[in-house]
N, C-alpha and C. Protein backbone atom coordinates (compact mmCIF):
# COMPACT_ATOMS: atom_id res chain seq x y z
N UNK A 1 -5.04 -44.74 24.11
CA UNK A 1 -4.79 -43.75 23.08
C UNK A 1 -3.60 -42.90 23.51
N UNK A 2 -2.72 -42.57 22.46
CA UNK A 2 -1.65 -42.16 23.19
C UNK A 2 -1.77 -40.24 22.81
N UNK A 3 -1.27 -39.78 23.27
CA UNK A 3 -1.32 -38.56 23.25
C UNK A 3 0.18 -37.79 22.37
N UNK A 4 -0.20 -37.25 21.12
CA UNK A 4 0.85 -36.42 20.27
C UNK A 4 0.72 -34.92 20.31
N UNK A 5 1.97 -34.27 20.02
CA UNK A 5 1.79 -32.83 20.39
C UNK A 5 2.54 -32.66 19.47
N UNK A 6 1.17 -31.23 18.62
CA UNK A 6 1.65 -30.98 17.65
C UNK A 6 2.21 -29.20 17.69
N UNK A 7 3.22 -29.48 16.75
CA UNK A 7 3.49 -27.70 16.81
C UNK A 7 3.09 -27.17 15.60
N UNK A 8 2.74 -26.38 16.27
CA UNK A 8 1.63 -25.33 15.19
C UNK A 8 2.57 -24.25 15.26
N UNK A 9 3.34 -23.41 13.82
CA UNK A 9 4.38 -22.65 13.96
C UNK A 9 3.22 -21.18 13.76
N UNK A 10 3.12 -20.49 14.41
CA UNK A 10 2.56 -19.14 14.04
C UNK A 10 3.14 -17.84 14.04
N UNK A 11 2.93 -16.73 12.75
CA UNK A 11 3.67 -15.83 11.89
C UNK A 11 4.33 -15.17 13.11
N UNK A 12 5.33 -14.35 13.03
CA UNK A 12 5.45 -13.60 14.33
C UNK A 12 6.93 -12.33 14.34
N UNK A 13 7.04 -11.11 14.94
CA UNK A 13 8.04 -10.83 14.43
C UNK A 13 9.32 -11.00 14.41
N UNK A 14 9.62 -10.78 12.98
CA UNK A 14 11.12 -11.45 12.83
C UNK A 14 11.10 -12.47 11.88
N UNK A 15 9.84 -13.10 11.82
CA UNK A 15 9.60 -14.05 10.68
C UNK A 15 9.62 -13.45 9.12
N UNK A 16 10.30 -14.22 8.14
CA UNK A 16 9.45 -13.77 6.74
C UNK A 16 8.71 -15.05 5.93
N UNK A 17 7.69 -13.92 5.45
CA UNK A 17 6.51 -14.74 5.33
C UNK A 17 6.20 -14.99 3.92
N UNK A 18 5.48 -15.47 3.16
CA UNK A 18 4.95 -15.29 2.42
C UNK A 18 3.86 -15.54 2.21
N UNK A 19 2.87 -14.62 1.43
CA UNK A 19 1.44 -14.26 1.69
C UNK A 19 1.08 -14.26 0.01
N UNK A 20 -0.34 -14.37 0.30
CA UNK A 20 -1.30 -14.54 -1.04
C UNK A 20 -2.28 -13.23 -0.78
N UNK A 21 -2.66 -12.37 -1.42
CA UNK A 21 -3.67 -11.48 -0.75
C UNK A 21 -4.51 -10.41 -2.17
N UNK A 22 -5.59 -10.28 -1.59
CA UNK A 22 -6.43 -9.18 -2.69
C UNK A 22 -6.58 -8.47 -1.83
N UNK A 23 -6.46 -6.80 -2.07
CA UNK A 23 -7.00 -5.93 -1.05
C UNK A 23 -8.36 -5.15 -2.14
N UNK A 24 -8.85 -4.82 -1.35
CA UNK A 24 -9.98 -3.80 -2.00
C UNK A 24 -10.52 -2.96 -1.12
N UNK A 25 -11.36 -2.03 -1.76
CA UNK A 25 -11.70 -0.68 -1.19
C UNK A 25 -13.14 -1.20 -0.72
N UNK A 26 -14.00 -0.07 0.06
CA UNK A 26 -14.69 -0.38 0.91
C UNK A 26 -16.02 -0.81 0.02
N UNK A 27 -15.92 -0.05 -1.54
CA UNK A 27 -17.00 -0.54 -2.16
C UNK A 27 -16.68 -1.58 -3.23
N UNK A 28 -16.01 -2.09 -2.86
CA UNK A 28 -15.32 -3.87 -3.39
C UNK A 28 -14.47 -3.79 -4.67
N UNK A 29 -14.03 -2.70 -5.02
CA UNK A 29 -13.22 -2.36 -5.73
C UNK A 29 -11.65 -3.23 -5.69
N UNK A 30 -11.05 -4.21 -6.65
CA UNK A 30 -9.62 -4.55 -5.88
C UNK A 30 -8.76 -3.33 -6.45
N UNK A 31 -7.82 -2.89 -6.21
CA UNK A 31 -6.79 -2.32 -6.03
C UNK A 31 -5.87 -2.88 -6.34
N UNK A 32 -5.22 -4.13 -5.68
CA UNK A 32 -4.53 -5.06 -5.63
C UNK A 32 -4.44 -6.55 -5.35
N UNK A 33 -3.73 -6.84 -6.29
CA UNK A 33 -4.13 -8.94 -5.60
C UNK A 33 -2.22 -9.26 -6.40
N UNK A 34 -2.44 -10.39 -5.44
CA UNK A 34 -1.34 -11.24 -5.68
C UNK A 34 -1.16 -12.29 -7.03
N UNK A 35 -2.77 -12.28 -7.23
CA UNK A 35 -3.52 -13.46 -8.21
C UNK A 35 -2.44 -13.78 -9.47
N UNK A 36 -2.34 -14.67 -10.01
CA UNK A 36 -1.15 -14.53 -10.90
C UNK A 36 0.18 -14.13 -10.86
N UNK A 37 0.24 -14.11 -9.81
CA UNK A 37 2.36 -13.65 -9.43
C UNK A 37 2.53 -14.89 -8.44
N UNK A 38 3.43 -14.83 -7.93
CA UNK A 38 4.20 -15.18 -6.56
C UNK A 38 3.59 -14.36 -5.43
N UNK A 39 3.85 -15.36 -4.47
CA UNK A 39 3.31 -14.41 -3.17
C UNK A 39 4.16 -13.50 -2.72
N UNK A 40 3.68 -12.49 -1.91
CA UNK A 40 4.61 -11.33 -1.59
C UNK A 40 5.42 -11.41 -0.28
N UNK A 41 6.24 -11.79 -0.40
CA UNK A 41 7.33 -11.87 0.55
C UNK A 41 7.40 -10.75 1.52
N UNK A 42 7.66 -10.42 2.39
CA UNK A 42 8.26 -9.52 3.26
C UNK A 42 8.90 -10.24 5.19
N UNK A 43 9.55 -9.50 5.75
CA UNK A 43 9.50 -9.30 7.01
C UNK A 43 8.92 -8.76 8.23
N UNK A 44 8.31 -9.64 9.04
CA UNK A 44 7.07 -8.96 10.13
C UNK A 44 8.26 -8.05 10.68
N UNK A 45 7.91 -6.94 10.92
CA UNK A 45 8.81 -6.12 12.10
C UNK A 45 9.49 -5.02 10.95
N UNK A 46 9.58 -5.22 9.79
CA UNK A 46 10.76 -4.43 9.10
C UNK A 46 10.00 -3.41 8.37
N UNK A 47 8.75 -3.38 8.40
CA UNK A 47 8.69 -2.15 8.00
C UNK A 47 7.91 -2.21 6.49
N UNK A 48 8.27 -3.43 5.72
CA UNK A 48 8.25 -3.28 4.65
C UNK A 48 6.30 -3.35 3.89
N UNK A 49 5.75 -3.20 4.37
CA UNK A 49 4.18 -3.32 4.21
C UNK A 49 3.31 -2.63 5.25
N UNK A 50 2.54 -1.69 4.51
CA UNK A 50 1.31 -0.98 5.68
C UNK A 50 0.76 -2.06 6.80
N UNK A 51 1.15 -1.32 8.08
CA UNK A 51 0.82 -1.79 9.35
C UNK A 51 0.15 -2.43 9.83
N UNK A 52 -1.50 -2.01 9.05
CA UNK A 52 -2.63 -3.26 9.07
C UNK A 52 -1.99 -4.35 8.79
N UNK A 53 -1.51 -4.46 7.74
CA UNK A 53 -1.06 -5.70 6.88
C UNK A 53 -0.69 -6.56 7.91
N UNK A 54 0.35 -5.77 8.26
CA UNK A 54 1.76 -6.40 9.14
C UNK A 54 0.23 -7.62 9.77
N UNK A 55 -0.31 -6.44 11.10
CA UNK A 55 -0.88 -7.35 11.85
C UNK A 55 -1.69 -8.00 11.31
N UNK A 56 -2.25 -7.99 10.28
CA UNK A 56 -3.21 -9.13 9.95
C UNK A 56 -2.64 -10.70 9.92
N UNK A 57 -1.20 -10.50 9.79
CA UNK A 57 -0.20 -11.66 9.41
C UNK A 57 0.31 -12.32 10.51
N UNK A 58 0.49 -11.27 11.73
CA UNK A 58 0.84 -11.85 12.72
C UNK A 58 -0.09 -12.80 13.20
N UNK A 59 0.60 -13.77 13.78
CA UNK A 59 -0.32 -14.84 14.40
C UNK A 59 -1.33 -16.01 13.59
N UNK A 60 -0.82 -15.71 12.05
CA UNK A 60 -1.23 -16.81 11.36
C UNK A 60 -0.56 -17.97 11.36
N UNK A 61 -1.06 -18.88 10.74
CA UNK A 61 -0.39 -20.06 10.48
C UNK A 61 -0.11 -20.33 8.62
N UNK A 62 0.89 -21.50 8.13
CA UNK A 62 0.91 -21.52 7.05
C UNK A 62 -0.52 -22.36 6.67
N UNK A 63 -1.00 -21.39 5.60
CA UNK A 63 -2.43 -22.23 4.71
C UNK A 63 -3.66 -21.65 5.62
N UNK A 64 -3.63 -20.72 6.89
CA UNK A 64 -4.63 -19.88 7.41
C UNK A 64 -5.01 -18.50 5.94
N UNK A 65 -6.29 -18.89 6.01
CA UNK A 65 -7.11 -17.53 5.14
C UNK A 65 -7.69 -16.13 6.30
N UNK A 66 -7.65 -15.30 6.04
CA UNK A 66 -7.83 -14.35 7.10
C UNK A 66 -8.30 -13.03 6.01
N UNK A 67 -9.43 -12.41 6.83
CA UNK A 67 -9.98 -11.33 5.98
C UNK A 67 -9.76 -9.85 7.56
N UNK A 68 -9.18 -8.92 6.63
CA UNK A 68 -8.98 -8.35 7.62
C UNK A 68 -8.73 -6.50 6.93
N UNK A 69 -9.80 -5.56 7.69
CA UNK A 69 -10.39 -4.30 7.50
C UNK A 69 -9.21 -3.61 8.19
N UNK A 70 -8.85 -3.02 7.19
CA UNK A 70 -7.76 -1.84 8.01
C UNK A 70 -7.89 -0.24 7.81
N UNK A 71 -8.16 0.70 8.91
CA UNK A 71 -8.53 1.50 8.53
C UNK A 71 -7.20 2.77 8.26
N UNK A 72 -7.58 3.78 7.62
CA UNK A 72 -6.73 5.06 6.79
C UNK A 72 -5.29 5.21 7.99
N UNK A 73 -5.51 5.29 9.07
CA UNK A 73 -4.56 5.29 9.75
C UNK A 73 -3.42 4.16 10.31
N UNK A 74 -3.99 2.88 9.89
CA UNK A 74 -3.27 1.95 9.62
C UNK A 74 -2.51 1.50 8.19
N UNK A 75 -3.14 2.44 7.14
CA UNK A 75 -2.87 1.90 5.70
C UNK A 75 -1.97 3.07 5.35
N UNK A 76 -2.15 3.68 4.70
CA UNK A 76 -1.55 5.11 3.57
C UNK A 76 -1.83 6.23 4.48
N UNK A 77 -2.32 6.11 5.71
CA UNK A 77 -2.44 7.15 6.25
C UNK A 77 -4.04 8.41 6.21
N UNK A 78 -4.33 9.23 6.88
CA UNK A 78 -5.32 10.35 5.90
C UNK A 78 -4.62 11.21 5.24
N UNK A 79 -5.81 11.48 4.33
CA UNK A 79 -5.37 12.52 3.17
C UNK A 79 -4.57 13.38 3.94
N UNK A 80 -4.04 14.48 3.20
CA UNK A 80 -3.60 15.77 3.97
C UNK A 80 -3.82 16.74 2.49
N UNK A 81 -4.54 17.67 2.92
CA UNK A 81 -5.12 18.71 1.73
C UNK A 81 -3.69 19.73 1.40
N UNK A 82 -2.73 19.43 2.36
CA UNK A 82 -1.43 20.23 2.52
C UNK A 82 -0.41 20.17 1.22
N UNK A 83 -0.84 18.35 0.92
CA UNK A 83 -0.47 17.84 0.14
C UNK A 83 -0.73 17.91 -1.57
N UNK A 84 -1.62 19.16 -1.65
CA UNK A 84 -2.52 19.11 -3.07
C UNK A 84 -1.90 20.29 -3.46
N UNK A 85 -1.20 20.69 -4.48
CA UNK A 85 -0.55 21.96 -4.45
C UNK A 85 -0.66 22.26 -5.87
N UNK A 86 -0.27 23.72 -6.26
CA UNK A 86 -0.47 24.25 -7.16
C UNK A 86 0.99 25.06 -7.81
N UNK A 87 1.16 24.18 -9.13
CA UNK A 87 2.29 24.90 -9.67
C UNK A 87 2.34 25.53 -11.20
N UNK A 88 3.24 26.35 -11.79
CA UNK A 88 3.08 27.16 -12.73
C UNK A 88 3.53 25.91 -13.35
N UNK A 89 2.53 25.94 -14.74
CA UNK A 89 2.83 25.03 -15.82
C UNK A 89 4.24 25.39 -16.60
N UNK A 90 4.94 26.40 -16.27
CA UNK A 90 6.06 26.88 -16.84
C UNK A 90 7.21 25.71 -16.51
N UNK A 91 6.97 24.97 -14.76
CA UNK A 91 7.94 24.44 -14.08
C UNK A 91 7.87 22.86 -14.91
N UNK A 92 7.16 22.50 -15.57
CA UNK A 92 7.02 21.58 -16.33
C UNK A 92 8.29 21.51 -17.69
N UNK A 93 8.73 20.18 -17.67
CA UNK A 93 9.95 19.76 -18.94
C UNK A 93 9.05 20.65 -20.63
N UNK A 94 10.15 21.13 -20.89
CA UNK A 94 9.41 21.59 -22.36
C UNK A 94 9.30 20.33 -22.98
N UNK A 95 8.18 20.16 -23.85
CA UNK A 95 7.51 19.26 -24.30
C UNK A 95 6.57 18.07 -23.63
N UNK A 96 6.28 18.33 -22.41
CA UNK A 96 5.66 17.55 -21.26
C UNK A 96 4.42 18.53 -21.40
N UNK A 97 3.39 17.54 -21.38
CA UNK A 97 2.08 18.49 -21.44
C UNK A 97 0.97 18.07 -20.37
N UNK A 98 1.16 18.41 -19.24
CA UNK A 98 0.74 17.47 -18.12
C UNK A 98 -1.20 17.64 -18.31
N UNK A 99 -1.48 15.83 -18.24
CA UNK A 99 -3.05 15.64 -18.03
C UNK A 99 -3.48 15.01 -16.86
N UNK A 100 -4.73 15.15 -16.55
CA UNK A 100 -4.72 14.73 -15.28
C UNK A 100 -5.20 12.95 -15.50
N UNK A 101 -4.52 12.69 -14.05
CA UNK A 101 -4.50 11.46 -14.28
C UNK A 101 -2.90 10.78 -14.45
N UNK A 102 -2.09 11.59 -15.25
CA UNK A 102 -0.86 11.76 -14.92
C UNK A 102 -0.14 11.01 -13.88
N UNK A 103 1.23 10.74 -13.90
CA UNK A 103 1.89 10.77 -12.45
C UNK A 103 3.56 10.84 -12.83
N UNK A 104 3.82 11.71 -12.04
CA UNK A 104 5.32 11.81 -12.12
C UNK A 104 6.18 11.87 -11.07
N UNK A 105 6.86 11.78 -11.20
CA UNK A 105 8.30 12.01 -9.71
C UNK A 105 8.94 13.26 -9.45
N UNK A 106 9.08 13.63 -8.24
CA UNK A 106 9.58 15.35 -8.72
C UNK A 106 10.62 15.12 -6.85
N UNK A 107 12.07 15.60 -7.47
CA UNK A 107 12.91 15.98 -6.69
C UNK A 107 12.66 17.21 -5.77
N UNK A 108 12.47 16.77 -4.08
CA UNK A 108 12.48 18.04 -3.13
C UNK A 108 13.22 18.99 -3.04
N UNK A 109 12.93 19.84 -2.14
CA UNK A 109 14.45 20.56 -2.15
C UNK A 109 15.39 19.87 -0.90
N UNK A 110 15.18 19.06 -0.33
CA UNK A 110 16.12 18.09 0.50
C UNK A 110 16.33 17.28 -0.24
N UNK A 111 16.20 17.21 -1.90
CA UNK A 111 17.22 15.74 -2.50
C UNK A 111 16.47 14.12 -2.52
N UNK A 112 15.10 14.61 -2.05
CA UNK A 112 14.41 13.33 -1.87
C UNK A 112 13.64 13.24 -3.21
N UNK A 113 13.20 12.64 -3.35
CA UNK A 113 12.14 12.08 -4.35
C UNK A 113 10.81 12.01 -3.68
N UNK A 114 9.01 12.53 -4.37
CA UNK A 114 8.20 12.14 -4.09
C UNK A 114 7.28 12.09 -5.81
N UNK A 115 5.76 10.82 -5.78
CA UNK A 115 5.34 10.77 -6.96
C UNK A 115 4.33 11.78 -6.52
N UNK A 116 3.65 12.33 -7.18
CA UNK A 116 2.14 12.97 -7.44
C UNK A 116 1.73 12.59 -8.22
N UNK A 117 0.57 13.26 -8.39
CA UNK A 117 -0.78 12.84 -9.42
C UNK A 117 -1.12 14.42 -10.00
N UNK A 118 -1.11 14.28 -11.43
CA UNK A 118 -1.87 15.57 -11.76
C UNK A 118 -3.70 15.44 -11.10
N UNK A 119 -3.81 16.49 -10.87
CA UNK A 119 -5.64 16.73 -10.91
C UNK A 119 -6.23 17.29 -11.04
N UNK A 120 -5.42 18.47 -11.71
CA UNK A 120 -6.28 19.67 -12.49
C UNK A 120 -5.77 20.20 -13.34
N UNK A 121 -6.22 21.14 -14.64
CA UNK A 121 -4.89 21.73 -15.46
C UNK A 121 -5.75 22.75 -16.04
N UNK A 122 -4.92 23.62 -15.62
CA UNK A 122 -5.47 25.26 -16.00
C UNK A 122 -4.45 25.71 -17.15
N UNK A 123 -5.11 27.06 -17.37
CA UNK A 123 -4.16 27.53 -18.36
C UNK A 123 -2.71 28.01 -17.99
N UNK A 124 -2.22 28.77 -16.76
CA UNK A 124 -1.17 28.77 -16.23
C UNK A 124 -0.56 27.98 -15.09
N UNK A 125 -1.65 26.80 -14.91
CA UNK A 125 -1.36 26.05 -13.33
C UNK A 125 -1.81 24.91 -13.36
N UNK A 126 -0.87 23.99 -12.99
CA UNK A 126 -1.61 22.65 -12.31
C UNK A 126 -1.35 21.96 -10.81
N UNK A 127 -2.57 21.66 -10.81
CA UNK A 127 -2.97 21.26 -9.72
C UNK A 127 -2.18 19.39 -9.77
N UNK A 128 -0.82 19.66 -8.36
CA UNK A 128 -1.01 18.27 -8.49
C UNK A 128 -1.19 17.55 -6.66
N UNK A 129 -1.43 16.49 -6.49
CA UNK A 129 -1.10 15.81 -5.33
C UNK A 129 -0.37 14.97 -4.83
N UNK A 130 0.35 14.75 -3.96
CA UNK A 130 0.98 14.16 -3.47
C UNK A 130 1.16 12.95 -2.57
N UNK A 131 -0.18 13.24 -2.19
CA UNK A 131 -0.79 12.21 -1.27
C UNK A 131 -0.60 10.85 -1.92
N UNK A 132 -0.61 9.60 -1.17
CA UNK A 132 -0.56 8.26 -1.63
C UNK A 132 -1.78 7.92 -2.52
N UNK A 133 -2.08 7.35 -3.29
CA UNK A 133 -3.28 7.19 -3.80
C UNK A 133 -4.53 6.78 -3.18
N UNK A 134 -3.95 5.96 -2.18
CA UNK A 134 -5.11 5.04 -1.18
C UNK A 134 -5.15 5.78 0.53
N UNK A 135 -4.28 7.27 0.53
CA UNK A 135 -4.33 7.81 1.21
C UNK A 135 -5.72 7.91 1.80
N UNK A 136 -6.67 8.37 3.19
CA UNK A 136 -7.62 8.64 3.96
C UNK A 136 -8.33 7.24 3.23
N UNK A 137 -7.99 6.22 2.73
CA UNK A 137 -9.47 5.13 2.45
C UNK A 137 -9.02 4.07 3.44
N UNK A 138 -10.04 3.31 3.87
CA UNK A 138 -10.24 2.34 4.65
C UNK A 138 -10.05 1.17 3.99
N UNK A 139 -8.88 0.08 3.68
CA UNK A 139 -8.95 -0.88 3.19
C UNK A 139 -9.20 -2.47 2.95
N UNK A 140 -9.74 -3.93 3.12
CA UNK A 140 -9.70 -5.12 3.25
C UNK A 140 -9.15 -5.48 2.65
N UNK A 141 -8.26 -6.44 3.41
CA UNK A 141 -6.84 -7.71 2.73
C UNK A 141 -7.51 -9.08 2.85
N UNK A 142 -7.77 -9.67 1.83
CA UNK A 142 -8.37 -11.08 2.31
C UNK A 142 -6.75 -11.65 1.83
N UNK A 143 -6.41 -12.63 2.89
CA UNK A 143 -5.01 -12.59 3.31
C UNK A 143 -4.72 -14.29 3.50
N UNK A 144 -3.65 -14.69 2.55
CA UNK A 144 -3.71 -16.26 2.81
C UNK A 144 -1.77 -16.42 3.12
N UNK A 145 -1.98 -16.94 4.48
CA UNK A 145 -0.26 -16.97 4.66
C UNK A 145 0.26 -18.50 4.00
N UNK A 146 1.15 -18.24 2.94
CA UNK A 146 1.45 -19.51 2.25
C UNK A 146 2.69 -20.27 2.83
N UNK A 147 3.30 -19.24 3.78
CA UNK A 147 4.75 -19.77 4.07
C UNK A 147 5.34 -19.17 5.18
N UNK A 148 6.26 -19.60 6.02
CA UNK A 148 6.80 -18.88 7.00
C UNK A 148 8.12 -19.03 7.22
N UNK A 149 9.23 -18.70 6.49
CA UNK A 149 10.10 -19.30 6.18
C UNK A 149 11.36 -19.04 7.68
C-alpha cells in the first residue's frame, strides 16, 4: 500500500475567506444569517468582523461546519449606560418626529459619525442610545467555511 499525503489547507491569518453563517442570540433568536445571499467574504487579521468571528474561522478548513459561542467582549462589546443619553427634542430636523425604535446617524463634535436608537420620547426629551445593538449580549455563529481563497 503506498502511502499519499494529503494537504489539508487551513483558514489562517492573512487568508480571505469565505463563510456561510447564522448567528443568534442566547435564546435562539437569529439576528443574522447568510441564508439566501453569497457568503461573506472578509480577511482573517484585518479587522473586518467581530473577533469571536475572526477566531471561530481560524483553523478551519474549506466545507468544515463549526458552531461557536462568543461572548459580549468578543462581539459588540458591553453595554455602556454612558452611552444612553438624553437630548432636547428641539435638536431634532423640523419635521422629524422621533419614535422609539427609530435609528438615525448624528455627526460628533470630532466630525465622526455615530447611529443610535431612539428609546424613549418625552415631551421635551429623548432618550437615545448609542450603543451597538448586540452590544453586552453573548452571541452563536454556526459557521460553514466555503472557501479560502
Amino acid at each position: 500500500m503506498r502511502e499519499v499525503e494529503i494537504d489539508v489547507s487551513r483558514a489562517s491569518e492573512g487568508d480571505t475567506v469565505q463563510v456561510h453563517y447564522a448567528g443568534r442570540l442566547e435564546d435562539g433568536t437569529v439576528f443574522d444569517s447568510s441564508e439566501g445571499r453569497d457568503p461573506l467574504e472578509f480577511t482573517l487579521g484585518a479587522g473586518q468582523v467581530i473577533p469571536g468571528f475572526e477566531k471561530a474561522v481560524v483553523g478551519m478548513t474549506e466545507g468544515e461546519k463549526a458552531t461557536a459561542s462568543i461572548p459580549p467582549e468578543e462581539a459588540y462589546g458591553p453595554r455602556s449606560e454612558e452611552l444612553v443619553l438624553q437630548v432636547q427634542r428641539s435638536q431634532f430636523p423640523d419635521g422629524v418626529t422621533p419614535e422609539v425604535g427609530q435609528r438615525f446617524q448624528l455627526k460628533t463634535e470630532d466630525g465622526n459619525t455615530m447611529r443610535v436608537t431612539v428609546t424613549e420620547t418625552r415631551r421635551e426629551t429623548v432618550e437615545i442610545d448609542a450603543n451597538h445593538p448586540l452590544a453586552g449580549k453573548a452571541l452563536t455563529f454556526e459557521v460553514e467555511l466555503v472557501k479560502i481563497a
